[in-house]
N, C-alpha and C. Protein backbone atom coordinates (compact mmCIF):
# COMPACT_ATOMS: atom_id res chain seq x y z
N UNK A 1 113.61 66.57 109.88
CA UNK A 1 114.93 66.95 110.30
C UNK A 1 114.82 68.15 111.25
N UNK A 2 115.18 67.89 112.25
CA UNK A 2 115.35 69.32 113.43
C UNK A 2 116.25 70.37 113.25
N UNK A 3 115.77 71.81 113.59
CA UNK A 3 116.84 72.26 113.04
C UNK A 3 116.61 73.92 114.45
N UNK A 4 118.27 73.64 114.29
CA UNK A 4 118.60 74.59 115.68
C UNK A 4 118.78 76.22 114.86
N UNK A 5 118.41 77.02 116.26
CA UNK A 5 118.64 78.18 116.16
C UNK A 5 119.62 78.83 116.81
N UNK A 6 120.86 78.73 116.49
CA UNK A 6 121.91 79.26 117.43
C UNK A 6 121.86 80.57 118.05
N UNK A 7 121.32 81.72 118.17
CA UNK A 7 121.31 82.78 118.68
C UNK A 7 119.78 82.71 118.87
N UNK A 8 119.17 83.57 120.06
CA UNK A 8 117.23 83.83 120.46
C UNK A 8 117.24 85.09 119.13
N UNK A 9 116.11 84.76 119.25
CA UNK A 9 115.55 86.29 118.70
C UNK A 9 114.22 86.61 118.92
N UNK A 10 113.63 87.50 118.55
CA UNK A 10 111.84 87.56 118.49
C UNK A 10 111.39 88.13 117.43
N UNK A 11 110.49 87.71 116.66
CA UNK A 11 109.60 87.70 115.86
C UNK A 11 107.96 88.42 116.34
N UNK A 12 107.94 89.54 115.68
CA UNK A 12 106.51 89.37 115.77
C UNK A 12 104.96 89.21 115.24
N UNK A 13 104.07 88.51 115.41
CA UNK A 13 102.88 88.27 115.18
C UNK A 13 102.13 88.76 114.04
N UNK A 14 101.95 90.50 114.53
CA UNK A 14 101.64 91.21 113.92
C UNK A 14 102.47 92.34 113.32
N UNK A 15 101.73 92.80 112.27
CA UNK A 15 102.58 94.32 111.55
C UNK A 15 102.40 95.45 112.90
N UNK A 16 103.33 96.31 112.70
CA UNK A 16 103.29 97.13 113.57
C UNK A 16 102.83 98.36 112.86
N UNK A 17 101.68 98.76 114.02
CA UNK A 17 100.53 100.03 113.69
C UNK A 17 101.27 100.99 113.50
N UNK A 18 100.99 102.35 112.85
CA UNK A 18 101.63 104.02 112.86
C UNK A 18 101.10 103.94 114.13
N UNK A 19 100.42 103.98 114.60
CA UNK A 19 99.80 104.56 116.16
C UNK A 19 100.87 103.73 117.20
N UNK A 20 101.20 102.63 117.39
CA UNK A 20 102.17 102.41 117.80
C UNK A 20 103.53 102.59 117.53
N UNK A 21 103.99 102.57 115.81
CA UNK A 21 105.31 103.35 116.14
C UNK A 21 105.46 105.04 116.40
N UNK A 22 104.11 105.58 116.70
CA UNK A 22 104.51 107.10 117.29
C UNK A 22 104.65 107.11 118.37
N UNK A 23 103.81 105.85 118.91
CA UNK A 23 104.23 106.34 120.63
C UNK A 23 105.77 105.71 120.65
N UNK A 24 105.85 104.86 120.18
CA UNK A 24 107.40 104.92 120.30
C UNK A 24 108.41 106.21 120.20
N UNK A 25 108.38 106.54 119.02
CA UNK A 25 108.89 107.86 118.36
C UNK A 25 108.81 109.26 119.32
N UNK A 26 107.23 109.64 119.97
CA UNK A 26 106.97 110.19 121.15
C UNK A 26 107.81 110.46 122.54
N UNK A 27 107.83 108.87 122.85
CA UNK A 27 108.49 108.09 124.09
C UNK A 27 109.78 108.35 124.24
N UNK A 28 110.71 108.05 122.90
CA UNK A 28 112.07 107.20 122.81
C UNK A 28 112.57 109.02 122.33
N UNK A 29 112.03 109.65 121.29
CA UNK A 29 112.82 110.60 120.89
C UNK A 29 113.27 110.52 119.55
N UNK A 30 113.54 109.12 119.10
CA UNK A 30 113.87 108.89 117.94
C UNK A 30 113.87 109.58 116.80
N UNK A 31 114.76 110.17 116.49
CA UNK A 31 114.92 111.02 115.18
C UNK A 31 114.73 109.85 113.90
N UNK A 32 113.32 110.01 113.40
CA UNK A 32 113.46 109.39 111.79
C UNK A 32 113.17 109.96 110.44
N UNK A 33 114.71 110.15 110.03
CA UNK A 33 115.68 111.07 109.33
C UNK A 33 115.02 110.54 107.86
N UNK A 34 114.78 108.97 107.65
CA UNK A 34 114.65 108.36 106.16
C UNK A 34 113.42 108.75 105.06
N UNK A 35 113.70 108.83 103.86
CA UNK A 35 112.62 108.98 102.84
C UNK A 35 112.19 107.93 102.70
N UNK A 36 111.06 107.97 101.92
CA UNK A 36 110.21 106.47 101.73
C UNK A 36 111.65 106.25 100.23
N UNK A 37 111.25 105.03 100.03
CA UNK A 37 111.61 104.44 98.30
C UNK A 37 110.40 103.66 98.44
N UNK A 38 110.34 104.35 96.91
CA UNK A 38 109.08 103.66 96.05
C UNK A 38 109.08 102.66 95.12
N UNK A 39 108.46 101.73 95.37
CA UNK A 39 109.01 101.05 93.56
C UNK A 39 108.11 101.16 92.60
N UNK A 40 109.10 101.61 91.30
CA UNK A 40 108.41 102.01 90.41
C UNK A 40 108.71 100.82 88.86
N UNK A 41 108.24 99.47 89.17
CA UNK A 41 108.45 98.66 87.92
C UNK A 41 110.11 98.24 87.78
N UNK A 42 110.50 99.42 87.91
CA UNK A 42 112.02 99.00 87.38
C UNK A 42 112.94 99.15 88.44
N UNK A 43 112.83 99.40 89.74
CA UNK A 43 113.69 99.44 90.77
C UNK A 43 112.72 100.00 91.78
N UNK A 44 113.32 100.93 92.59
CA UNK A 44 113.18 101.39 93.84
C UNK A 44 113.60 102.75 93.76
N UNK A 45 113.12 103.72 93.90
CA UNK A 45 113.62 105.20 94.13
C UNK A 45 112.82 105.87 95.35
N UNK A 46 114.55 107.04 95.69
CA UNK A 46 113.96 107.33 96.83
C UNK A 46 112.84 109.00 96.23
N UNK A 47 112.06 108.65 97.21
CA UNK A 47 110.98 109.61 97.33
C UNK A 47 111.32 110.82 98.60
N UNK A 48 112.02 112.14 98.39
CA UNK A 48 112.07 112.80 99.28
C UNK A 48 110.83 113.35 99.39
N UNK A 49 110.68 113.77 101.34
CA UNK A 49 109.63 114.44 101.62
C UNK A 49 108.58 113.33 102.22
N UNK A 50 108.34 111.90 101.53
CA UNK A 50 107.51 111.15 102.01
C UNK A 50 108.47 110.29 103.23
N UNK A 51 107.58 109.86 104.24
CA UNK A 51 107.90 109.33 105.11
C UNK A 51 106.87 108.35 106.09
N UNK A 52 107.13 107.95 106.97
CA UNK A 52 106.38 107.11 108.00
C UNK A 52 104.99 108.05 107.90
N UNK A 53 105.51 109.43 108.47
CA UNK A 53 104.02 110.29 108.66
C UNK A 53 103.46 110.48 107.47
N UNK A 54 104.17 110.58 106.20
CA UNK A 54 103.48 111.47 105.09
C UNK A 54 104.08 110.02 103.83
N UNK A 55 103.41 109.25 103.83
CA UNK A 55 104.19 108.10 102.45
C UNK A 55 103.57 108.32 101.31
N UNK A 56 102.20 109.79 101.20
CA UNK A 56 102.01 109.64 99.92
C UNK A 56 100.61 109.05 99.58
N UNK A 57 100.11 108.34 100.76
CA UNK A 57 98.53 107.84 100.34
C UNK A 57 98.27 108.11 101.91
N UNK A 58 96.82 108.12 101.64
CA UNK A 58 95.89 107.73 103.21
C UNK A 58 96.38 106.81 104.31
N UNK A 59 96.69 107.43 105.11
CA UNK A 59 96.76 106.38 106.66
C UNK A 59 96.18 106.62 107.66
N UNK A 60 95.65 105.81 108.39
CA UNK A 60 95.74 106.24 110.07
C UNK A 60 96.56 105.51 110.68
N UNK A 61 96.13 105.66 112.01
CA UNK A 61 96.78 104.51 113.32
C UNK A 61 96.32 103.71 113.24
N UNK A 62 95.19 103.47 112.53
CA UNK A 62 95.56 101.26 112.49
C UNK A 62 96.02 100.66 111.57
N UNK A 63 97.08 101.42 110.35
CA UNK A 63 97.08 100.75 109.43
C UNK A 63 98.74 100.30 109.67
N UNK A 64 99.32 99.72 108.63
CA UNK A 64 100.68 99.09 109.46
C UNK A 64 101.74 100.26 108.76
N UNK A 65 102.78 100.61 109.88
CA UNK A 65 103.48 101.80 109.33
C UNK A 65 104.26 101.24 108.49
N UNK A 66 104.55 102.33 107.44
CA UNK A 66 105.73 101.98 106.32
C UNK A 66 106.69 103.11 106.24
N UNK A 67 107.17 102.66 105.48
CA UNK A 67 108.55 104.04 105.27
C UNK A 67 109.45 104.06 106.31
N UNK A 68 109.32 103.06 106.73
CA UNK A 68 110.74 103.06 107.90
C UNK A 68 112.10 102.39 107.73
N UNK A 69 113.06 102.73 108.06
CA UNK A 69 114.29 102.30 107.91
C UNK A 69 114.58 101.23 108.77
N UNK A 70 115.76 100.32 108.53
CA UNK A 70 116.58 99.68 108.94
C UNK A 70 116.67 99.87 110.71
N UNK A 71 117.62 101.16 110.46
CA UNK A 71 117.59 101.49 112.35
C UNK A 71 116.35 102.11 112.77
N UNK A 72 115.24 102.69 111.91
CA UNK A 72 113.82 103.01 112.53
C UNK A 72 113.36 101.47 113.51
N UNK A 73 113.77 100.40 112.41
CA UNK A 73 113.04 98.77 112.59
C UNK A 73 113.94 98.34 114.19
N UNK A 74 115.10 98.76 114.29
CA UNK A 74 116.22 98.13 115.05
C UNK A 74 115.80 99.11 116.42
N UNK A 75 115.83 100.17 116.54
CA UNK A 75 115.35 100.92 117.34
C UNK A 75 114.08 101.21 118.41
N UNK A 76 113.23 100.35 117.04
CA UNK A 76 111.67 100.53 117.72
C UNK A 76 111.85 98.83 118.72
N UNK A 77 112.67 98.18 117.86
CA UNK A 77 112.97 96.71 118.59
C UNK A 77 113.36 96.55 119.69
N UNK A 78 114.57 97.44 120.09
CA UNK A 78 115.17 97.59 121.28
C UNK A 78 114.38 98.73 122.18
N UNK A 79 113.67 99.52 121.58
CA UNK A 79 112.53 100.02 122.89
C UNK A 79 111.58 99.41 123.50
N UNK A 80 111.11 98.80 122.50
CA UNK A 80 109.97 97.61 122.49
C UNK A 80 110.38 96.15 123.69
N UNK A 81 111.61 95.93 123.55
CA UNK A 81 112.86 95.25 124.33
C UNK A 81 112.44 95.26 125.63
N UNK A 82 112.63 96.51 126.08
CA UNK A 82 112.57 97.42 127.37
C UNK A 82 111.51 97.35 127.92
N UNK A 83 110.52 97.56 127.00
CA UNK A 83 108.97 97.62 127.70
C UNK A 83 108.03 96.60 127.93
N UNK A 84 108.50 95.46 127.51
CA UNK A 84 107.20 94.19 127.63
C UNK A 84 108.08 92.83 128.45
């Protein structure tokens, strides 16, 4: 059965690196205001203080960023938009 997609969108491939969402962040200006939430077994709580840069364990730039929000995700989309 075929099945339509009424609006485009894009999808991408891969997770997106910390090293790439800073140059975004760098580039764009983007203020990202959000705490991580953690889940802990029984829900989700927010974790102040942790974030994209600081979530609490080891990262570099190749690993895939976390701790980002909604409009972090929507933001980096529509810069990303612009540039390729």
């Amino acid at each position: 059965m075929p099945v339509t997609i009424a609006k485009p969108f894009t999808i991408g491939r891969y997770a997106v690196m910390c090293d790439e969402f800073a140059a975004f962040v760098a580039a764009s200006g983007h203020n990202t205001y959000g705490d991580c939430r953690i889940y802990f077994g029984a829900g989700y709580e927010r974790q102040s203080g942790r974030n994209w840069r600081s979530p609490g364990f080891t990262q570099d730039g190749r690993h895939p960023v976390v701790c980002v929000t909604w409009d972090d995700a929507q933001a980096y989309a529509a810069w990303l938009k612009g540039h390729c």
